[in-house]
Protein backbone atom coordinates (compact mmCIF):
# COMPACT_ATOMS: atom_id res chain seq x y z
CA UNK A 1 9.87 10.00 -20.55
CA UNK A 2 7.72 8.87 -17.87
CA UNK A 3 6.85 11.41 -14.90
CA UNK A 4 6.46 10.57 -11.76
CA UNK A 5 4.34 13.17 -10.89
CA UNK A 6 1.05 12.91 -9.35
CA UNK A 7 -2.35 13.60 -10.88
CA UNK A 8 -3.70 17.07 -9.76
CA UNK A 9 -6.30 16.40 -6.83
CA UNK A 10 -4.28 13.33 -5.79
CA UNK A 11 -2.41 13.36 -2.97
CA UNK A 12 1.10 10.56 -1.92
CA UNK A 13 1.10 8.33 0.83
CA UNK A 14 3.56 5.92 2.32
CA UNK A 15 2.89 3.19 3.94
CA UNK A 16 4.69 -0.15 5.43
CA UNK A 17 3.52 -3.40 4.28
CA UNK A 18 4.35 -6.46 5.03
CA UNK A 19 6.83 -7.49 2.18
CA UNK A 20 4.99 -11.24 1.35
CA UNK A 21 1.51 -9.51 1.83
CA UNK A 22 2.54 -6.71 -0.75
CA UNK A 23 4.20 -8.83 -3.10
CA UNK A 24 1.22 -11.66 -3.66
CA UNK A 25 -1.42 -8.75 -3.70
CA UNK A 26 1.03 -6.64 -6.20
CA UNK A 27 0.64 -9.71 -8.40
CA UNK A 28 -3.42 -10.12 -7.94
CA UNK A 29 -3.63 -6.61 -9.38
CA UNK A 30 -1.34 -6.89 -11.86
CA UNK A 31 -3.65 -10.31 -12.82
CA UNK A 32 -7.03 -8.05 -12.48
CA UNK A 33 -6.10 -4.89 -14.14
CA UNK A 34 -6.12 -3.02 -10.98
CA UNK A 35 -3.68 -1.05 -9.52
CA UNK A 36 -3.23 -0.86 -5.92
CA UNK A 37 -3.52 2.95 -5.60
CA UNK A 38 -6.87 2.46 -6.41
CA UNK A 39 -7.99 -0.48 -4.69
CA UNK A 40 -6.52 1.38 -1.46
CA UNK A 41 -8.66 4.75 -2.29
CA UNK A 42 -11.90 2.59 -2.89
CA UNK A 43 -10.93 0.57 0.34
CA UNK A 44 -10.88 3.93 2.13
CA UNK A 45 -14.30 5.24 0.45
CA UNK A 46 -15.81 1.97 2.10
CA UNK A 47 -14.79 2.63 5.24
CA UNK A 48 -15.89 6.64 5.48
CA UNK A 49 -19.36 5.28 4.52
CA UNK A 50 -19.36 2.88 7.61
């Protein structure tokens, strides 16, 4: 069974993405191990340090 619940501390978000954009990045985590809940959440950390 898989849950789709999220990880205690962890929080949703939607957002809109271009469909092309999302798609070939989708694919370049997929390739890197990486998912792209985390690359946004490190992408975020970067920024707050700024």
């Amino acid at each position: 069974m898989v849950s789709s619940q999220v990880k205690k501390g962890n929080a949703k978000l939607t957002l809109s993405i271009n469909e092309k954009i999302l798609g070939i990045y989708k694919k370049h985590c997929d390739k890197n191990g990486m998912t792209i809940s985390k690359q946004v959440e490190i992408y975020m950390k970067e920024q707050l340090k700024k």
